[in-house]
C-alpha atoms as a PDB file:
ATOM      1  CA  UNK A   1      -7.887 -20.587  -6.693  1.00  0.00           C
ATOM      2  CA  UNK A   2      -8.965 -17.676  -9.139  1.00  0.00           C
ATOM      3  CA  UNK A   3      -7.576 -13.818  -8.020  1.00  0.00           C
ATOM      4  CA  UNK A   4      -8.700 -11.345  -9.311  1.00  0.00           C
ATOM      5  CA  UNK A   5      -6.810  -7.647 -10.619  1.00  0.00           C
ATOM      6  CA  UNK A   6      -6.136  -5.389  -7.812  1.00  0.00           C
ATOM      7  CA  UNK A   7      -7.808  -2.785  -8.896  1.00  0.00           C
ATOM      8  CA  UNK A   8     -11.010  -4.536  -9.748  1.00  0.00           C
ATOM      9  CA  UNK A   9     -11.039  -5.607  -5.948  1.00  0.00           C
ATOM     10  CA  UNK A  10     -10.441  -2.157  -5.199  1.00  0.00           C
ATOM     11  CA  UNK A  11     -13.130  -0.823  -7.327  1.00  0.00           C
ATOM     12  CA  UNK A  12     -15.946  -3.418  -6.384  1.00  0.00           C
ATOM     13  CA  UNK A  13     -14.981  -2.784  -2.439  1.00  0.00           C
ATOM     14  CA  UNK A  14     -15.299   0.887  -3.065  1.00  0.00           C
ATOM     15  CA  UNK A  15     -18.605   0.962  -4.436  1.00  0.00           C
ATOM     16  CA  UNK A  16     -19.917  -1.716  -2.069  1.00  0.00           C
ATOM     17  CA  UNK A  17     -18.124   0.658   1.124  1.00  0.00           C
ATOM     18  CA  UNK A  18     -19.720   4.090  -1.024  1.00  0.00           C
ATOM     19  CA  UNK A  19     -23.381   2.509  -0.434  1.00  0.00           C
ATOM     20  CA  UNK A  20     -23.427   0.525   2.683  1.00  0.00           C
ATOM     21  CA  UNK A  21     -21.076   2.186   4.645  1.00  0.00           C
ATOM     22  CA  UNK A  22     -19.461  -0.931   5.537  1.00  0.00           C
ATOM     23  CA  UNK A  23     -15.557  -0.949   7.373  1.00  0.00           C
ATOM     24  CA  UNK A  24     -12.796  -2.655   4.980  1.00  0.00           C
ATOM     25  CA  UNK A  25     -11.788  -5.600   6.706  1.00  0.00           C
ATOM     26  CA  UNK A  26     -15.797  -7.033   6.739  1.00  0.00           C
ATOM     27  CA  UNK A  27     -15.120  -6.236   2.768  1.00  0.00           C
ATOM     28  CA  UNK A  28     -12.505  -7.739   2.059  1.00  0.00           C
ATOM     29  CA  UNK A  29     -13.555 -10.705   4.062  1.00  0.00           C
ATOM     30  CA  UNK A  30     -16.526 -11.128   1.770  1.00  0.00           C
ATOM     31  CA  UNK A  31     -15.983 -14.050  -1.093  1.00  0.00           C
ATOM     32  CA  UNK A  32     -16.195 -13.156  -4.682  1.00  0.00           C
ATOM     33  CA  UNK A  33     -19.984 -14.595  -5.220  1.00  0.00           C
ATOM     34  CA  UNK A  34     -21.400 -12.465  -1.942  1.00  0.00           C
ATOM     35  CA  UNK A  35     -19.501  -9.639  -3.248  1.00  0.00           C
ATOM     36  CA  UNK A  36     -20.617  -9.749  -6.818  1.00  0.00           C
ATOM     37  CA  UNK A  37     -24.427 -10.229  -5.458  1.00  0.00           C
ATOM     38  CA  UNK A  38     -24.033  -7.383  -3.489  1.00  0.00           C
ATOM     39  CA  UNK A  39     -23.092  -5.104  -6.757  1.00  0.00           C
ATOM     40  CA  UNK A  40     -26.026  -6.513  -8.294  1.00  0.00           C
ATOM     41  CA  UNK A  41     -28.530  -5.761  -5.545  1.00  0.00           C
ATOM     42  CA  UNK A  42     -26.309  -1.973  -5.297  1.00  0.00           C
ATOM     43  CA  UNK A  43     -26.581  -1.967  -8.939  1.00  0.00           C
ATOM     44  CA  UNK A  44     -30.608  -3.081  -8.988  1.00  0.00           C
ATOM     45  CA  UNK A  45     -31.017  -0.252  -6.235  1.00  0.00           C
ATOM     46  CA  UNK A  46     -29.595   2.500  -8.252  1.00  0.00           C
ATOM     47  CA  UNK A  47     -31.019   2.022 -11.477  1.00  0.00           C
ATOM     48  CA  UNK A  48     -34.495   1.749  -9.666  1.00  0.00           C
ATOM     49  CA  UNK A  49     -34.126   5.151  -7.998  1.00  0.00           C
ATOM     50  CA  UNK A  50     -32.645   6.882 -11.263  1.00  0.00           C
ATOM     51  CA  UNK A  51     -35.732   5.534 -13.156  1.00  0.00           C
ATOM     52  CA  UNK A  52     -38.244   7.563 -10.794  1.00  0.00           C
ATOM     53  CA  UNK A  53     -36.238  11.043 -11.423  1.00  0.00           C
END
């Protein structure tokens, strides 16, 4: 079993929670690949928006 640095957790959870609005137990209980995918699709979002100006 791979863990990860605290504050990485903290930092992915944050951003995910800043966008979706989502509590922080249903956060934590996501695995590392769903989380990851969702800071992609967060990530995807973003850069899409800040491209249109």
């Amino acid at each position: 079993m791979t863990t990860y640095a605290p504050e990485t957790l903290r930092s992915e959870i944050a951003y995910i929670a800043y966008h979706f609005h989502w509590p922080h137990g249903e956060l934590l209980d996501l695995d590392h690949v769903e989380r990851r995918a969702y800071l992609g699709q967060i990530s995807t979002i973003n850069q899409r928006l800040s491209e249109r100006g």
